[in-house]
Structure formats: C-alpha cells, structure tokens
C-alpha atoms as a PDB file:
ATOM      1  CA  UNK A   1      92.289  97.993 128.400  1.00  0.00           C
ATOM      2  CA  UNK A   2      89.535 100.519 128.521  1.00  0.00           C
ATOM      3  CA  UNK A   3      87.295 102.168 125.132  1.00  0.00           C
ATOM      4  CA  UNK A   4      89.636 105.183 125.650  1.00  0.00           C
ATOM      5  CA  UNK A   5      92.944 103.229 124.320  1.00  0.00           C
ATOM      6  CA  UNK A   6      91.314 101.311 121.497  1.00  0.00           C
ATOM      7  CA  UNK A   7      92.844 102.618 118.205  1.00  0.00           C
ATOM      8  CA  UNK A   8      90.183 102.861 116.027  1.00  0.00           C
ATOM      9  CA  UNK A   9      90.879 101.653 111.833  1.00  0.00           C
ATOM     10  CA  UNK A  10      87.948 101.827 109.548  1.00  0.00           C
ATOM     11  CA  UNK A  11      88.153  99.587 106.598  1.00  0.00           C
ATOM     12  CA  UNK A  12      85.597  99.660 103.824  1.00  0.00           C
ATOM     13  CA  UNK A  13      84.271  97.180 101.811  1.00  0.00           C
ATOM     14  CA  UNK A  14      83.093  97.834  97.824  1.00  0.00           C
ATOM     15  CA  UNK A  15      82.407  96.471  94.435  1.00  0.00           C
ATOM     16  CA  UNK A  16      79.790  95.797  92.394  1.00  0.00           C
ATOM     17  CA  UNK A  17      76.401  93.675  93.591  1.00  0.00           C
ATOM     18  CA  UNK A  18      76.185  90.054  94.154  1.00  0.00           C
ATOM     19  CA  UNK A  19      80.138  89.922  94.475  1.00  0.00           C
ATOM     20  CA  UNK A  20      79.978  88.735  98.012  1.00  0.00           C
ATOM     21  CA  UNK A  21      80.702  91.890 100.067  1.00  0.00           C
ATOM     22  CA  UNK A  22      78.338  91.282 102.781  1.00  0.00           C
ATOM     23  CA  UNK A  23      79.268  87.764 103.226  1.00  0.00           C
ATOM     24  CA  UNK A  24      83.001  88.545 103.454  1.00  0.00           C
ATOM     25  CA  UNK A  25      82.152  91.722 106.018  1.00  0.00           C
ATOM     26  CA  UNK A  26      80.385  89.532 107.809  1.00  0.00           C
ATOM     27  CA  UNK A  27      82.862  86.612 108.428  1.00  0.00           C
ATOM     28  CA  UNK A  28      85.372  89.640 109.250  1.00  0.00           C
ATOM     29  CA  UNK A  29      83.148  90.400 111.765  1.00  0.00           C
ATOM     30  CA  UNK A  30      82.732  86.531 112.692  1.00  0.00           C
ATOM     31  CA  UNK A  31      78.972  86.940 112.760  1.00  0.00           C
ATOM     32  CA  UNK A  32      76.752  84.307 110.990  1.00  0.00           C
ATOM     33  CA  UNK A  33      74.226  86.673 108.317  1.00  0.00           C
ATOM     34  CA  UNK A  34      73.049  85.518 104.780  1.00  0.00           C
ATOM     35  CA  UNK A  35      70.915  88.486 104.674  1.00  0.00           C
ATOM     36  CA  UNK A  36      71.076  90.773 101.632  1.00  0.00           C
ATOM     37  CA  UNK A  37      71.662  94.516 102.196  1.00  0.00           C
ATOM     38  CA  UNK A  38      70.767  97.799 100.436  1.00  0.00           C
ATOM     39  CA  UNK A  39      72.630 100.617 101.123  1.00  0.00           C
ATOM     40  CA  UNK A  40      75.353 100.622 103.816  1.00  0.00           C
ATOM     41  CA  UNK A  41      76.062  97.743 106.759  1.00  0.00           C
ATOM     42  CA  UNK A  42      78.335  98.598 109.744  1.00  0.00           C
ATOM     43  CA  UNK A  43      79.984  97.094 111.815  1.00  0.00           C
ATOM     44  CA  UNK A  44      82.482  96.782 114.694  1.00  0.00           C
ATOM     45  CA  UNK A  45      84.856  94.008 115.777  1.00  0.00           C
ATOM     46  CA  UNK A  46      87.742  94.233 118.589  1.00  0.00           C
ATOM     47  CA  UNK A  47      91.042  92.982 117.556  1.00  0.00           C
ATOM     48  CA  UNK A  48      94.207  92.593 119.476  1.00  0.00           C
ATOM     49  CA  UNK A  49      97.454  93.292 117.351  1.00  0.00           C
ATOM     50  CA  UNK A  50     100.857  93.440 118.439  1.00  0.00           C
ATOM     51  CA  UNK A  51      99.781  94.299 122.174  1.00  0.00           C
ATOM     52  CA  UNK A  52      97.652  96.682 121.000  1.00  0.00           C
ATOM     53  CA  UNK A  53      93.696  97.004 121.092  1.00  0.00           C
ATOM     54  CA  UNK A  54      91.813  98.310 117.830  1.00  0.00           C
ATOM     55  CA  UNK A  55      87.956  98.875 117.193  1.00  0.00           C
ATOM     56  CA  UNK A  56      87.923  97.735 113.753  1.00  0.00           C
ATOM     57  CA  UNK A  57      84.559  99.662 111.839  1.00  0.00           C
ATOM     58  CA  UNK A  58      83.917  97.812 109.154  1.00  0.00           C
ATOM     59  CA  UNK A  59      81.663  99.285 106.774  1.00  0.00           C
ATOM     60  CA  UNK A  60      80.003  97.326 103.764  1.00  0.00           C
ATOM     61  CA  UNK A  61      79.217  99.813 100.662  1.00  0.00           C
ATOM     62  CA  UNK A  62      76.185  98.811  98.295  1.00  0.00           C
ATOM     63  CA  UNK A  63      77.178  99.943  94.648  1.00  0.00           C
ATOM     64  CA  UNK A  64      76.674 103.713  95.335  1.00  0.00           C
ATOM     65  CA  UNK A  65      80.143 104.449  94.813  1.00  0.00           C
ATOM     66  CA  UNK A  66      79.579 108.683  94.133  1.00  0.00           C
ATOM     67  CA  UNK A  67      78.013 108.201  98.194  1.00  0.00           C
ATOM     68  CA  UNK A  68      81.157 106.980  99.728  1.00  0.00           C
ATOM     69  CA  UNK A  69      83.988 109.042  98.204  1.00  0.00           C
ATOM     70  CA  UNK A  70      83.422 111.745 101.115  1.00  0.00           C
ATOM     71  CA  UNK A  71      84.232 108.485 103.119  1.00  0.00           C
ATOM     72  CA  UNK A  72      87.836 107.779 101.895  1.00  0.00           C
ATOM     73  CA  UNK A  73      89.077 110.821 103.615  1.00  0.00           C
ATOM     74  CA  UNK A  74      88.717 108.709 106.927  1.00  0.00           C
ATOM     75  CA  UNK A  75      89.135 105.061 105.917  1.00  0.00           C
ATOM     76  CA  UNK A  76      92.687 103.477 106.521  1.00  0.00           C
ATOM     77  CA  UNK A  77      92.012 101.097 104.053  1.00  0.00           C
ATOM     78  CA  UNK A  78      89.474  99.848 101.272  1.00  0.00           C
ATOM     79  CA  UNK A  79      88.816  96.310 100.021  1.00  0.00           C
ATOM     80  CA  UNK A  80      87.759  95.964  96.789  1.00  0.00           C
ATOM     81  CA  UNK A  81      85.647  92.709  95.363  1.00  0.00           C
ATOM     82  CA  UNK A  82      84.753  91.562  92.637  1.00  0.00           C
ATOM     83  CA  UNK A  83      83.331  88.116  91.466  1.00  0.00           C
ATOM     84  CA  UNK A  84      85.600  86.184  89.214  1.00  0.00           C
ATOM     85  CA  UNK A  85      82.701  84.419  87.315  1.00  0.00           C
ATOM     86  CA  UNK A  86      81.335  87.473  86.044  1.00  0.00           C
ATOM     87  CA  UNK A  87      83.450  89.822  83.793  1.00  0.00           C
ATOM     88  CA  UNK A  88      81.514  92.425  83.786  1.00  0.00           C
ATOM     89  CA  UNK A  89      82.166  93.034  87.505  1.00  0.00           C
ATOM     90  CA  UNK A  90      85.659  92.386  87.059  1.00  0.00           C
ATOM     91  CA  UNK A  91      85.438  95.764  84.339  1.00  0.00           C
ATOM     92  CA  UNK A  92      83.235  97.295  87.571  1.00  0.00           C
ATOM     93  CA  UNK A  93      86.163  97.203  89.484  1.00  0.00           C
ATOM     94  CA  UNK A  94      88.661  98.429  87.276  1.00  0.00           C
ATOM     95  CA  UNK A  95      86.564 101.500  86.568  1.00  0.00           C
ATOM     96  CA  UNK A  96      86.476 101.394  90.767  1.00  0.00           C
ATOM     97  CA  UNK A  97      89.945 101.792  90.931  1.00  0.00           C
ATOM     98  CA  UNK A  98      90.570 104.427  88.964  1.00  0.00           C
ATOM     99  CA  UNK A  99      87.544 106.621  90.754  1.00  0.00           C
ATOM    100  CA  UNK A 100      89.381 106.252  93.782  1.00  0.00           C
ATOM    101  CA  UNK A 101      92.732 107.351  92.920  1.00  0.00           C
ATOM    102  CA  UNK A 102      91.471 109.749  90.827  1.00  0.00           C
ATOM    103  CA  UNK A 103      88.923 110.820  93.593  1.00  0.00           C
ATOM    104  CA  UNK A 104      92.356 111.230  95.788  1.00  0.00           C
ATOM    105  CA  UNK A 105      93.874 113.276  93.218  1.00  0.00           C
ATOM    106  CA  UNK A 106      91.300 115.583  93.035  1.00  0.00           C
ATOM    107  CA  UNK A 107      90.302 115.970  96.031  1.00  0.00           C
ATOM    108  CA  UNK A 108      93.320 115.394  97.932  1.00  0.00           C
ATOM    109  CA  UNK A 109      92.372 112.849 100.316  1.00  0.00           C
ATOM    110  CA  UNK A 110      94.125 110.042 102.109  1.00  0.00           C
ATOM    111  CA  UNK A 111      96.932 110.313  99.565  1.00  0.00           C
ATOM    112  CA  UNK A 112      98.167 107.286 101.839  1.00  0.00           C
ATOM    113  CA  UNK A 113      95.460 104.862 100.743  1.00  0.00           C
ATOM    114  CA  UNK A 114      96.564 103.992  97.193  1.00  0.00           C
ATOM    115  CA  UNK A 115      99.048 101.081  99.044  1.00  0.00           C
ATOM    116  CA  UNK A 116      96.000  99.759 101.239  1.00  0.00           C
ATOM    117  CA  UNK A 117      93.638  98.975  98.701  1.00  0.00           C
ATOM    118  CA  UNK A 118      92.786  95.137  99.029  1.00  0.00           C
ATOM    119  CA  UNK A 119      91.578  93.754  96.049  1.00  0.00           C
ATOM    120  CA  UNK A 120      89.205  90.402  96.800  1.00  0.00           C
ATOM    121  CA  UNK A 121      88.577  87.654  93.810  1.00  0.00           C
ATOM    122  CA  UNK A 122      85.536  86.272  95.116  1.00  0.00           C
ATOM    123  CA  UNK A 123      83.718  83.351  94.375  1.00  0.00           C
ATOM    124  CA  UNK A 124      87.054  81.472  92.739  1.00  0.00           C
ATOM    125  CA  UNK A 125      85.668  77.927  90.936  1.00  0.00           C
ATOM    126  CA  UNK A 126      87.447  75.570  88.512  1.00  0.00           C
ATOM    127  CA  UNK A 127      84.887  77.117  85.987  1.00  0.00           C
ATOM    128  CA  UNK A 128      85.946  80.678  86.294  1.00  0.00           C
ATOM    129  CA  UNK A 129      85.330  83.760  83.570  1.00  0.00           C
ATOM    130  CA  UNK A 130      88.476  85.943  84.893  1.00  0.00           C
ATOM    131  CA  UNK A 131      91.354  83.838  85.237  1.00  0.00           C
ATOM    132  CA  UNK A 132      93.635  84.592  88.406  1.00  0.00           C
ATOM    133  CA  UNK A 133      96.462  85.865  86.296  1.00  0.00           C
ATOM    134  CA  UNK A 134      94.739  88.588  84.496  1.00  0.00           C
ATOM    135  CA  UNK A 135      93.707  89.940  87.900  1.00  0.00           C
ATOM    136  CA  UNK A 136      97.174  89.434  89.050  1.00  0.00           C
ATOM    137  CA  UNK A 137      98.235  91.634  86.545  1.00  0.00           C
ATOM    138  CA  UNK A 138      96.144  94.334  86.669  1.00  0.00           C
ATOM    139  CA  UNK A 139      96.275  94.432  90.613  1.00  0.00           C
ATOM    140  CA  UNK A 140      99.998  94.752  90.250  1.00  0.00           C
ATOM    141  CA  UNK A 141      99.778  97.093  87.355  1.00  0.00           C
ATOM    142  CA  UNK A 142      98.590  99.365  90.204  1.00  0.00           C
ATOM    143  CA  UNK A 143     100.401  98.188  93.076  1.00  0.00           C
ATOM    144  CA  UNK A 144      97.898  96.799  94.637  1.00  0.00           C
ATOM    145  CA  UNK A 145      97.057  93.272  96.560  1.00  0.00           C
ATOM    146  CA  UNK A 146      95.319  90.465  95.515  1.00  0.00           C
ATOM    147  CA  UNK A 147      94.161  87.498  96.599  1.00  0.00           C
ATOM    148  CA  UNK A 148      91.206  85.263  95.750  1.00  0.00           C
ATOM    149  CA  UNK A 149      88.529  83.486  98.226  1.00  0.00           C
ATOM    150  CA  UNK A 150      85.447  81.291  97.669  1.00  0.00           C
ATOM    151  CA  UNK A 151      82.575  81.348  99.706  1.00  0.00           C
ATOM    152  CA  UNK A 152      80.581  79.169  97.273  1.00  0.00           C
ATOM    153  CA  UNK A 153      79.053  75.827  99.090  1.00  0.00           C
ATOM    154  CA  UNK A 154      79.843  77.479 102.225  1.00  0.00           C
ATOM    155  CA  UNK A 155      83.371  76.355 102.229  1.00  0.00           C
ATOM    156  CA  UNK A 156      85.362  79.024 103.200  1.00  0.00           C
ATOM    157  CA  UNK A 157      87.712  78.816 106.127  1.00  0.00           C
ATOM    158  CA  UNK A 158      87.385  80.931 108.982  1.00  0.00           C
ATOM    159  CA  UNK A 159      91.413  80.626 108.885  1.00  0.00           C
ATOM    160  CA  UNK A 160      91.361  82.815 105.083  1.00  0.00           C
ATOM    161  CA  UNK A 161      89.492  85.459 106.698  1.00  0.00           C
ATOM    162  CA  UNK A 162      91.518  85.818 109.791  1.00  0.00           C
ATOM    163  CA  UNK A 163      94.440  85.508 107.204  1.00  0.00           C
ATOM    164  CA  UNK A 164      92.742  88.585 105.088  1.00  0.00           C
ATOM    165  CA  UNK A 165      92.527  90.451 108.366  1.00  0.00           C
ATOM    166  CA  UNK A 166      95.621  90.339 109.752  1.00  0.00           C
ATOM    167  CA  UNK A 167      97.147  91.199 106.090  1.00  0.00           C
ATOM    168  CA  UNK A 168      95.080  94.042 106.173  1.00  0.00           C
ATOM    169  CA  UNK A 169      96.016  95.200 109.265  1.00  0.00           C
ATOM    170  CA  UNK A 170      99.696  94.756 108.611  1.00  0.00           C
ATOM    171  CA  UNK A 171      98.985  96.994 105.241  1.00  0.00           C
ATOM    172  CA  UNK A 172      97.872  99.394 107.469  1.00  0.00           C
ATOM    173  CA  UNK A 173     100.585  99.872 109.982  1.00  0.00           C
ATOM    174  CA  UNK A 174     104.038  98.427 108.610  1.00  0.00           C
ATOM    175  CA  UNK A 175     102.659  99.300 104.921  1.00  0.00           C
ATOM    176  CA  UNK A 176     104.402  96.391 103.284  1.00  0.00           C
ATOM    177  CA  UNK A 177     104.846  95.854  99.807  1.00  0.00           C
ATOM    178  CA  UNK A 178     104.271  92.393  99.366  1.00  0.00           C
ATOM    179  CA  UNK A 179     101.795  91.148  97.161  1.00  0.00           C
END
C-alpha cells in the first residue's frame, strides 16, 4: 500500500515523571532507548490491522499537562500511567483524569475520547504501594481500562506490549467496553 492509504491514529502517552512513559512508548514503537526525555518524544510505527495500514504517532508527554490539552482535540486515544509503588503518582493521575474530561467539557473536544483512555499500572512488584484493586476501582468508576505492566529488571514481554497495542487499537475502532 502506498503513504496515501495509511490511516493515521495518534495516541498519547501521560502521567506523572519516572512512571515509565518513555520506556512503554518506546517498546510500542519496538525501538531499544533507556534515554530520559524532557519535554515531548514522537514517534511513528506502521501497523497492519484488519487489512488495513495505519501510521501510528505516538507521542510521549513530559508532565506539562496545561501544554497538551490543545492536543486532545486530535488524539484518538490517550494512555495514562502511573507507577504503582508511588501513591503520590497514583493521586497525579486521578487529578489527570479529571483535567481531561473536564478539559473536554469545556472546551468541547473529542467528546469521543472519554472511552479510549488507557490507564497503565506500571512498575507492578509483590511490594506494591497501590494495590491493583483500588486502581481497578477507580478506573471503572470512570469507565475506563486498566491493566498493569512491569518493566522492572527488564522483564517485560514484547508479547504485553503488542497485547496493549492491539487493545488500544480495538478501543479505537470497534470501541468496546470491556475492561
């Protein structure tokens, strides 16, 4: 297929620092980084989906939350992470929610995106701070889909990302309400 038919889905990637959101962009992008970033990272991956071709953008957020909201008018869907040893960025992302639906309130944009936000337990050990089922509950609280990965020791499967991908793209065209 040529550029022209590529459907083209941006997906962005935010929460609080040191959560993992580079790390997880960058094994959605299935290139090998352990750099840290400061501001915004971009990038693009092909990805064939039901005999169709889309240029995935995926853009990684730093913590500059009030500089992307002019961004959610154009993303088709937004995953949120936070790391489940720390609650103080699991109250980061709460607040995060909020700000974007009430950003979509306000300013009337994307009023599809409240059912493709992703929310992204990162960094899930034995010796947690947030236990799974209070994220659970506040994820479905707001209809919203959770799931937890570890990236910790460098033992995260290359099969849960590809998993987390094709949910995500799934959320985005058949909008299913599984959770």
């Amino acid at each position: 297929m040529n550029e022209e038919q590529n459907i083209l889905v941006r997906i962005a990637i935010v929460g609080g620092r040191y959560v993992g959101k580079s790390f997880i962009c960058n094994q959605l992008l299935k290139r090998d980084s352990d750099l840290s970033r400061a501001g915004v990272e971009f990038g693009i991956r092909h990805y064939n989906h039901k005999n169709q071709r889309l240029k995935l953008q995926i853009w990684d957020f730093f913590t500059q939350y009030d500089k992307i909201n002019i961004f959610y008018s154009r993303v088709h869907a937004v995953i949120v992470v936070f790391d489940v040893n720390n609650e103080q960025s699991f109250e980061k992302y709460k607040i995060l929610i909020e700000e974007i639906k009430h950003r979509q309130i306000l300013h009337q944009t994307n009023q599809i995106l409240n059912d493709k936000i992703i929310i992204i337990g990162n960094k899930a050990t034995p010796d947690r701070i947030v236990s799974s089922d209070e994220a659970q509950e506040f994820s479905l609280l707001h209809n919203l889909i959770y799931t937890e990965i570890s990236y910790e020791a460098g033992n995260i499967q290359q099969a849960a990302i590809d998993e987390l991908l094709v949910r995500i793209i799934n959320l985005i065209f058949n909008h299913p309400q599984t959770k």
